[in-house]
N, C-alpha and C. Protein backbone atom coordinates (compact mmCIF):
# COMPACT_ATOMS: atom_id res chain seq x y z
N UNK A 1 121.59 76.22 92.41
CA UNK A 1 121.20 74.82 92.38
C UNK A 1 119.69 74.73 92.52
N UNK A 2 119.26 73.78 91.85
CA UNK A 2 117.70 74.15 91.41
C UNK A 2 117.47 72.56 92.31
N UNK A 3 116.37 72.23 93.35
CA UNK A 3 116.13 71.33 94.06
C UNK A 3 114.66 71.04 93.17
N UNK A 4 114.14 69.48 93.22
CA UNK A 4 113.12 68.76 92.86
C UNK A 4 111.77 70.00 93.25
N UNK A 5 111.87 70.53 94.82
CA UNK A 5 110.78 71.14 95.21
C UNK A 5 110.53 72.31 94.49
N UNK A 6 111.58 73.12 93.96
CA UNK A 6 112.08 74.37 93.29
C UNK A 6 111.14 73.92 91.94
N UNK A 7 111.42 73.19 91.23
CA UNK A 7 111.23 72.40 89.96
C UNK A 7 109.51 72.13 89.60
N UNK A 8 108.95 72.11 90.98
CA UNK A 8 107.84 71.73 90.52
C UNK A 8 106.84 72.71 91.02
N UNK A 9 107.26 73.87 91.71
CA UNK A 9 106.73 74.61 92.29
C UNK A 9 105.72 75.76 91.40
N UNK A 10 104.78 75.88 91.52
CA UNK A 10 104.18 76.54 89.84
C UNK A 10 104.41 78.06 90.47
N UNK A 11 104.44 78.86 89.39
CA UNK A 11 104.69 80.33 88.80
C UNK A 11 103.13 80.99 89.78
N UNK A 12 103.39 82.00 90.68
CA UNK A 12 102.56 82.55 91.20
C UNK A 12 102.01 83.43 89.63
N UNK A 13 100.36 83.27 89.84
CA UNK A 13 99.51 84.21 88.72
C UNK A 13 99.99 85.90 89.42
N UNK A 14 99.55 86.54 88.80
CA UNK A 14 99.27 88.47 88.64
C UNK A 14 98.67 88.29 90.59
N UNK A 15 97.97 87.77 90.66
CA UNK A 15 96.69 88.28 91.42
C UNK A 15 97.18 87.70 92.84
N UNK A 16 98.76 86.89 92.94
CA UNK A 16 99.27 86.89 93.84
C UNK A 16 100.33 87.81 94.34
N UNK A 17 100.07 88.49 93.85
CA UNK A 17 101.40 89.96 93.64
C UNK A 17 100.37 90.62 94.80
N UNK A 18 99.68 91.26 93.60
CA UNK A 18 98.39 92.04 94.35
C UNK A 18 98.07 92.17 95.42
N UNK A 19 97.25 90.56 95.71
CA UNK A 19 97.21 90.74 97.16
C UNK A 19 98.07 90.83 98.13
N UNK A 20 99.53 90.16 98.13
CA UNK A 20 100.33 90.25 99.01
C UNK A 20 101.26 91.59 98.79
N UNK A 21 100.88 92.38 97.90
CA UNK A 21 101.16 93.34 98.28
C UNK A 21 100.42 94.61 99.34
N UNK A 22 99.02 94.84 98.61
CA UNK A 22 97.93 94.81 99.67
C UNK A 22 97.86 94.54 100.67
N UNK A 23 97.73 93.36 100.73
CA UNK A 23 98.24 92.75 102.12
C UNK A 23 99.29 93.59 103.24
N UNK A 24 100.32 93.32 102.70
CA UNK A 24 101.50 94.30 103.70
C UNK A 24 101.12 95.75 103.67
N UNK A 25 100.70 96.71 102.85
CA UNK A 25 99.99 97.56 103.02
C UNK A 25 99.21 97.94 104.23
N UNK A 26 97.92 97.39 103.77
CA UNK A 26 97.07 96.58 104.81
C UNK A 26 97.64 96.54 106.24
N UNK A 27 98.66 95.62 106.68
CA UNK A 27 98.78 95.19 107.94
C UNK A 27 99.75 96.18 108.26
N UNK A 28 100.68 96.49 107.51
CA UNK A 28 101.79 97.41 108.26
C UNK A 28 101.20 98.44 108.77
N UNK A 29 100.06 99.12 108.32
CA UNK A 29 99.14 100.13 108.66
C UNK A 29 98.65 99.33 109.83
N UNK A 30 98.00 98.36 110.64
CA UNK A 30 97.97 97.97 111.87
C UNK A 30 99.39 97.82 112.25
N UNK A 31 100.37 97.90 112.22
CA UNK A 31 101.11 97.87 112.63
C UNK A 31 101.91 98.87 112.92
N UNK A 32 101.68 100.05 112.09
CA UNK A 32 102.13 101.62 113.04
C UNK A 32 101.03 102.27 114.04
N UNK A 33 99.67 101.93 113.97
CA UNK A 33 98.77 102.01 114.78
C UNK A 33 98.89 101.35 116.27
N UNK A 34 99.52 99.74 115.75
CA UNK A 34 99.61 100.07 117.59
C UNK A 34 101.17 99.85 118.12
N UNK A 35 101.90 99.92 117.51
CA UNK A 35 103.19 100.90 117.60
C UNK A 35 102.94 102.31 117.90
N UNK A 36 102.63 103.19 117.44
CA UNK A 36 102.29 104.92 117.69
C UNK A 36 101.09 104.55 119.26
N UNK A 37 100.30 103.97 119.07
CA UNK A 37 99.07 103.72 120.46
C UNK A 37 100.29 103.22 121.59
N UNK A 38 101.20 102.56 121.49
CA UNK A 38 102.12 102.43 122.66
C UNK A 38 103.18 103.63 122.93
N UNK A 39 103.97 103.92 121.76
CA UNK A 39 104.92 104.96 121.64
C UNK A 39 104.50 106.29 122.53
N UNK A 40 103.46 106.67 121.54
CA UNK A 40 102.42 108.60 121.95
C UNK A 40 101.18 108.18 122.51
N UNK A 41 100.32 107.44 122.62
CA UNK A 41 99.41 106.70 123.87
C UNK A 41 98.35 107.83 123.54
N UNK A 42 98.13 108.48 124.22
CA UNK A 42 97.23 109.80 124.39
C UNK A 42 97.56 110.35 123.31
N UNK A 43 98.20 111.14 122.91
CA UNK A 43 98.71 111.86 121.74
C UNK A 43 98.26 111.34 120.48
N UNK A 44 98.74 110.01 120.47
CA UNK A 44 98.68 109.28 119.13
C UNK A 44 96.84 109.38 119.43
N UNK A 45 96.14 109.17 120.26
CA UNK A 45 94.52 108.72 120.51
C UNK A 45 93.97 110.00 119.71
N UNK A 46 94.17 111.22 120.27
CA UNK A 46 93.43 112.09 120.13
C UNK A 46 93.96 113.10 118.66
N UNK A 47 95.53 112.36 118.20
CA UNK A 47 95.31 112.94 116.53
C UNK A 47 94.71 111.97 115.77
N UNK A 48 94.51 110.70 116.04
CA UNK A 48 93.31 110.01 115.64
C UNK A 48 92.28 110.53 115.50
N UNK A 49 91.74 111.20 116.27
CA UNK A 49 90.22 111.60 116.45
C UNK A 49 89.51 111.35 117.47
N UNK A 50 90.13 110.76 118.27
CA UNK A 50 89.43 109.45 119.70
C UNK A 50 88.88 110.75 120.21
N UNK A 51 87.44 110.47 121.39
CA UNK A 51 86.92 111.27 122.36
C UNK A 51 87.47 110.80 123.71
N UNK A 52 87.37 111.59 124.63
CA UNK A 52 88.04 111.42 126.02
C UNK A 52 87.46 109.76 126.31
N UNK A 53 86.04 109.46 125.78
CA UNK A 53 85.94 108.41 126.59
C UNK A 53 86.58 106.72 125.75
N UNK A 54 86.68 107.21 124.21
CA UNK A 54 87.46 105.96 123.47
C UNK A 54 89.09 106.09 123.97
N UNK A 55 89.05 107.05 124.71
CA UNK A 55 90.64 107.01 125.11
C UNK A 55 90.75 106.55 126.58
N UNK A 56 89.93 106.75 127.32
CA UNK A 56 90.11 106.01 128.51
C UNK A 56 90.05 104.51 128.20
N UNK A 57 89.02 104.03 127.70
CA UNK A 57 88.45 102.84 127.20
C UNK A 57 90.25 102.12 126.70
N UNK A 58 90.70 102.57 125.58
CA UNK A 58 91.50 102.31 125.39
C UNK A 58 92.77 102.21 126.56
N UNK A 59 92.77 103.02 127.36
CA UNK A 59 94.12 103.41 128.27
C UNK A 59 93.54 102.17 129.17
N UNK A 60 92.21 101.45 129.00
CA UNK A 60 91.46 100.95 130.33
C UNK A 60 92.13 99.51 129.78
N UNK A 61 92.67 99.31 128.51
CA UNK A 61 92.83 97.92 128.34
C UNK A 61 93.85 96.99 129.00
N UNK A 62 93.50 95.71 130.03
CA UNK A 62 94.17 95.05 130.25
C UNK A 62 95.51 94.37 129.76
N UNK A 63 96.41 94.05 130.48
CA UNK A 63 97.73 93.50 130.08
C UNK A 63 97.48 92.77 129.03
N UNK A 64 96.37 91.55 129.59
CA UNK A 64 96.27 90.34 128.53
C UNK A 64 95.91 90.91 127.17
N UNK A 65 95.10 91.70 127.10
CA UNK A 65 94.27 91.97 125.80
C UNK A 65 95.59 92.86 125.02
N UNK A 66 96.54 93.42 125.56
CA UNK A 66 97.62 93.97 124.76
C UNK A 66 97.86 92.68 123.85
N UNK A 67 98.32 92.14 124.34
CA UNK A 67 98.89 90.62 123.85
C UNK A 67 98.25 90.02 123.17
N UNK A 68 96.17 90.16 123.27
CA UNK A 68 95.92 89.43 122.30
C UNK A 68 95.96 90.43 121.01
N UNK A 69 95.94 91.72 121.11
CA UNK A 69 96.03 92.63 120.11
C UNK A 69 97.54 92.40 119.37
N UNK A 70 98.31 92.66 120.36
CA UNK A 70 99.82 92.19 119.70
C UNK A 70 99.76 90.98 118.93
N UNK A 71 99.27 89.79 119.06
CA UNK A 71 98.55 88.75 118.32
C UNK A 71 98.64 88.95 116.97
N UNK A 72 97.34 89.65 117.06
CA UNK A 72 96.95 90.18 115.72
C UNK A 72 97.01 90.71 114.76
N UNK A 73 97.86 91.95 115.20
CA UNK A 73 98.85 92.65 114.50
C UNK A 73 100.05 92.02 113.78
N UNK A 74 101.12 91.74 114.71
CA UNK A 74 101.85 91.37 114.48
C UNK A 74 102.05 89.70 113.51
N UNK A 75 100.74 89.17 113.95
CA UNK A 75 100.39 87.45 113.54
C UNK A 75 99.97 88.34 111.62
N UNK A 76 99.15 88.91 111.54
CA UNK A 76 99.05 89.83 109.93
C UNK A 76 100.25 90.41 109.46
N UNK A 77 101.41 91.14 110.44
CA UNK A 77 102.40 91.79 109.22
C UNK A 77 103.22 90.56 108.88
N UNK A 78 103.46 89.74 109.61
CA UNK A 78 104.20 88.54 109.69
C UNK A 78 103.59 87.87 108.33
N UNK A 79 102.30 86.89 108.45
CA UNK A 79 101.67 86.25 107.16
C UNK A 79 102.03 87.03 106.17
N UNK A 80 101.84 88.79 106.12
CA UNK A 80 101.95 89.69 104.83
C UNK A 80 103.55 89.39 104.23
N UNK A 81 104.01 89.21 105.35
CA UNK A 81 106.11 88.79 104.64
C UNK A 81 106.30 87.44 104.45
N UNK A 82 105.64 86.82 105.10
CA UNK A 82 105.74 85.48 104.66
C UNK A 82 105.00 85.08 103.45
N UNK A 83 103.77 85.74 102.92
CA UNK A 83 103.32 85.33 101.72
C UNK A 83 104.14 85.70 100.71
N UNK A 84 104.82 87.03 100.90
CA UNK A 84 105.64 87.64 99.70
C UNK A 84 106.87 86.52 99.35
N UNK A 85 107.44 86.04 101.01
CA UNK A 85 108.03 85.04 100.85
C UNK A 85 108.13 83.60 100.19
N UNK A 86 106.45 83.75 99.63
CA UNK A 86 106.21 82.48 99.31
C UNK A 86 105.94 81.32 100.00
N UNK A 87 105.95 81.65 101.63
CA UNK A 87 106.04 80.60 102.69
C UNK A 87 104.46 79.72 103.07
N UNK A 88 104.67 78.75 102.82
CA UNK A 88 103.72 77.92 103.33
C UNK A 88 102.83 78.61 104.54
N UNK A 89 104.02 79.20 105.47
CA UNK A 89 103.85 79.81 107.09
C UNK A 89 102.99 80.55 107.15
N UNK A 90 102.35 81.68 106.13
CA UNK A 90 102.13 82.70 106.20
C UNK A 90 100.48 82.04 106.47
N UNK A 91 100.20 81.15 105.75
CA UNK A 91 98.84 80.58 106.57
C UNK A 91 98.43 80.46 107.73
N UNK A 92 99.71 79.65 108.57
CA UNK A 92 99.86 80.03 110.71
C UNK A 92 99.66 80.87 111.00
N UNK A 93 100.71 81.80 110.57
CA UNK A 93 100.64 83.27 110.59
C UNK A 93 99.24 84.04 110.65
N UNK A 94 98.82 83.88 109.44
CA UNK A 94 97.16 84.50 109.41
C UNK A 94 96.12 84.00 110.31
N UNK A 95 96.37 82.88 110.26
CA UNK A 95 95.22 82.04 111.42
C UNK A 95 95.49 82.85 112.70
N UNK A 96 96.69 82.78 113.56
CA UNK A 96 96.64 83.57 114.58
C UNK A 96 96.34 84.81 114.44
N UNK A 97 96.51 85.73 113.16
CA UNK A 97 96.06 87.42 113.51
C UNK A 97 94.35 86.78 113.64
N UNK A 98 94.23 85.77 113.12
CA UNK A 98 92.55 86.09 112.91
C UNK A 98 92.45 85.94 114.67
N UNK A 99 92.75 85.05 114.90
CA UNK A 99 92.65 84.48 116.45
C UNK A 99 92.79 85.88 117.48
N UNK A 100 93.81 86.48 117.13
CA UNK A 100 94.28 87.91 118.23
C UNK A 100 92.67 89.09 117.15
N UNK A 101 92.39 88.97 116.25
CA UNK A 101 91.73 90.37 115.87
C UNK A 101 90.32 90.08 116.44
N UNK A 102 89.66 88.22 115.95
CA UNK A 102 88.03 87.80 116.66
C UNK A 102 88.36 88.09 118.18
N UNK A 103 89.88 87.81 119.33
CA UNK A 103 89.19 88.33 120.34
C UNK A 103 89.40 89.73 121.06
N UNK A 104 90.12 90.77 119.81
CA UNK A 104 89.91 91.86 120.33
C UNK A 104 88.15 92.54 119.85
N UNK A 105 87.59 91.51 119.01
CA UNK A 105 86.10 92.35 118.59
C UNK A 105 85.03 91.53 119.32
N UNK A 106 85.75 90.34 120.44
CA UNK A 106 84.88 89.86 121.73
C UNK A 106 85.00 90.60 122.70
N UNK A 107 86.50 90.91 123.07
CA UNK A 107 86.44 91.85 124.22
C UNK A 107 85.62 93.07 123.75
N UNK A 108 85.97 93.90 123.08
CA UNK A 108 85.06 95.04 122.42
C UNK A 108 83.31 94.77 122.46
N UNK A 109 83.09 93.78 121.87
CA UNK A 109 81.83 93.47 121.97
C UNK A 109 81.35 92.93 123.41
N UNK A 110 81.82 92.51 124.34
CA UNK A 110 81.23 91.87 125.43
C UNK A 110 81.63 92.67 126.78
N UNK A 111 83.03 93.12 127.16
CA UNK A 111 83.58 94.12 128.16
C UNK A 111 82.97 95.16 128.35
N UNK A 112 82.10 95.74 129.53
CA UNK A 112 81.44 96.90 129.57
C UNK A 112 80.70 97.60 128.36
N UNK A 113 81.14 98.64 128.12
CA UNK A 113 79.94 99.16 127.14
C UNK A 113 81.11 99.56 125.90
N UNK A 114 82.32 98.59 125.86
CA UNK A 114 82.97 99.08 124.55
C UNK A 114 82.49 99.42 123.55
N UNK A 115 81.22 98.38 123.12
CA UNK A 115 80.97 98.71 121.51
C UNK A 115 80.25 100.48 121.09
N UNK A 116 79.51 100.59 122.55
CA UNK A 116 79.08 101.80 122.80
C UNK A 116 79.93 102.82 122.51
N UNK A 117 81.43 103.02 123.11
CA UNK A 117 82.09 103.85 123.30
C UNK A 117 82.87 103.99 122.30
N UNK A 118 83.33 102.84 121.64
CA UNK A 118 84.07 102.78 120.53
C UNK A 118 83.83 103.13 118.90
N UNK A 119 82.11 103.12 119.05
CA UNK A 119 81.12 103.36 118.20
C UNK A 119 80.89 102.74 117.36
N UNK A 120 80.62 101.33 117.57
CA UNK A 120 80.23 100.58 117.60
C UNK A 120 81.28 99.13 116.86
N UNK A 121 80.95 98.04 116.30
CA UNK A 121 81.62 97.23 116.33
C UNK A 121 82.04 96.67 114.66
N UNK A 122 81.89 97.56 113.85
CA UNK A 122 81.75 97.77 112.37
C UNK A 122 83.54 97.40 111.93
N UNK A 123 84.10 98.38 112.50
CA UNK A 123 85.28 98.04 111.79
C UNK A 123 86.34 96.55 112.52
N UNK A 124 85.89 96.60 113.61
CA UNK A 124 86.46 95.43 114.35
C UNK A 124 85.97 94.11 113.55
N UNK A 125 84.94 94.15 113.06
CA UNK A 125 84.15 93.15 112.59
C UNK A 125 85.22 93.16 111.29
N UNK A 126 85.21 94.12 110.39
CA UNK A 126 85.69 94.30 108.80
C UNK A 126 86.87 93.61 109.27
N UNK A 127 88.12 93.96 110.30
CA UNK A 127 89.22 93.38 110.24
C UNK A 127 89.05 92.20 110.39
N UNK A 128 88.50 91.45 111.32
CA UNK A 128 88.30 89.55 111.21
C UNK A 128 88.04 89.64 109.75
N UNK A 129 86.81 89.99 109.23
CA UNK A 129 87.10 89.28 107.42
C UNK A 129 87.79 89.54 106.69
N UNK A 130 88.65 90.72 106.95
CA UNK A 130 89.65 90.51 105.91
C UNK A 130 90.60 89.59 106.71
N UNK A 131 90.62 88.92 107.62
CA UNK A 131 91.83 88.46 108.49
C UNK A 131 91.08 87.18 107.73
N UNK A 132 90.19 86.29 107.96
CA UNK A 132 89.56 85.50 107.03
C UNK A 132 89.81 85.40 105.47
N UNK A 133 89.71 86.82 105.09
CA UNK A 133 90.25 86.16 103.52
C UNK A 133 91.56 85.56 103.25
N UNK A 134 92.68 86.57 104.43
CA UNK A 134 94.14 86.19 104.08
C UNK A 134 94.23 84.34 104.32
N UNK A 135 93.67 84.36 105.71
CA UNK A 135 93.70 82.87 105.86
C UNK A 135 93.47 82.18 105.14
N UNK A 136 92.14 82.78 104.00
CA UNK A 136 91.70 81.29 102.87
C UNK A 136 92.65 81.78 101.64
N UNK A 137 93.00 82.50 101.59
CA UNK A 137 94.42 83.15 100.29
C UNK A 137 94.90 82.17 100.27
N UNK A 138 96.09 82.48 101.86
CA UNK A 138 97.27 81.80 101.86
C UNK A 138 96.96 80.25 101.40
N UNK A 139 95.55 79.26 102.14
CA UNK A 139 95.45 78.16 102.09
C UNK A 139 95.46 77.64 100.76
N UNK A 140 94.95 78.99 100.37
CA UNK A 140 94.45 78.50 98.66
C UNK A 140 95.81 78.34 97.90
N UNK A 141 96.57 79.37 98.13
CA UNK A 141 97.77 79.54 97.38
C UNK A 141 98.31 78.49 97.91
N UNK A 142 98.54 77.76 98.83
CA UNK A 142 99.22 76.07 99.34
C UNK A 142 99.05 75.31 98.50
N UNK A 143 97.49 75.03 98.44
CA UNK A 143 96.89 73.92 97.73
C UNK A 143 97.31 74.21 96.45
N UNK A 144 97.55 75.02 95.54
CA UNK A 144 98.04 75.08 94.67
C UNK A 144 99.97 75.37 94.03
N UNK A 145 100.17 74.91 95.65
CA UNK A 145 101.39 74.66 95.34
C UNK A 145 102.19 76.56 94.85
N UNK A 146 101.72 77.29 95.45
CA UNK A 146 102.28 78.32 95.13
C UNK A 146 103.06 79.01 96.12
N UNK A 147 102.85 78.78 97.10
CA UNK A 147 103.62 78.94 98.33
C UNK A 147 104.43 77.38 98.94
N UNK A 148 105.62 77.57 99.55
CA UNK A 148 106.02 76.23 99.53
C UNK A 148 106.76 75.96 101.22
C-alpha cells in the first residue's frame, strides 16, 4: 500500500548511497574502537600504538566523559542507519555525535596536558567536521524531502 507521503517522497540521487554508505563505514570504525578500548582496555591501547602515557591518559578518563564519548559514537553509528533508513532522525542523531565528539576534543583540549599527550588535537578536531558534514547531509537530504 503506497501512502500520500510514500508518493511524494523524491528518489534519493547516486551521491546519497555514497555517503551513507561511507558514513557507516566511517562510524562503525568508531564504533569497534571504543568497543575493543572497553573490551581489551590496555591491550586494545598499545596494539594501537598508544605510549604508556596516552594510555594512562586514557585509563585516566572520567565516568562522565565515557558517556560523553559513548554520545558520540554511538549518536554517529545510529544517524549512519538511520540515513540508510531514510529517516528524518538521522539528523538528531548526528547533532548529538557532534555534541558527544566537540566535547570529547574540549576535554582533550582543556583537561591537563591531554592535547600534549595525545599528540595533539588534529584528529579530534577532523572528527567534529566530519560530524558537521553528516549533520548538514542529513539536513540537506530533509529539505529535500529525501529522507522522511
Amino acid at each position: 500500500m503506497t501512502t500520500l507521503g510514500d508518493a511524494t517522497r523524491a528518489n534519493a540521487p547516486w551521491h546519497f548511497w555514497v555517503v551513507a554508505v561511507v558514513s557507516l563505514f566511517w562510524n562503525s570504525f568508531g564504533g569497534f574502537d571504543y568497543t575493543m578500548s572497553h573490551v581489551q582496555g590496555v591491550a586494545y591501547y598499545r596494539q594501537m600504538g598508544m605510549n604508556e602515557a596516552q594510555i594512562t591518559y586514557m585509563d585516566a578518563y572520567p565516568v562522565w566523559m565515557h558517556g560523553v564519548w559513548a554520545i558520540g559514537v554511538w549518536g554517529s553509528v545510529l544517524g549512519s542507519i538511520l540515513l540508510l533508513l531514510r529517516s528524518r532522525w538521522a539528523s538528531l542523531s548526528f547533532v548529538l555525535s557532534t555534541a558527544g565528539a566537540a566535547g570529547a576534543l574540549a576535554y582533550t583540549g582543556l583537561v591537563g596536558n591531554g592535547a600534549k599527550i595525545m599528540g595533539g588535537l588534529t584528529m579530534p578536531a577532523v572528527i567534529v567536521i566530519i560530524c558537521l558534514f553528516f549533520v548538514w547531509y542529513a539536513q540537506a537530504m530533509t529539505k529535500q524531502d529525501i529522507l522522511r
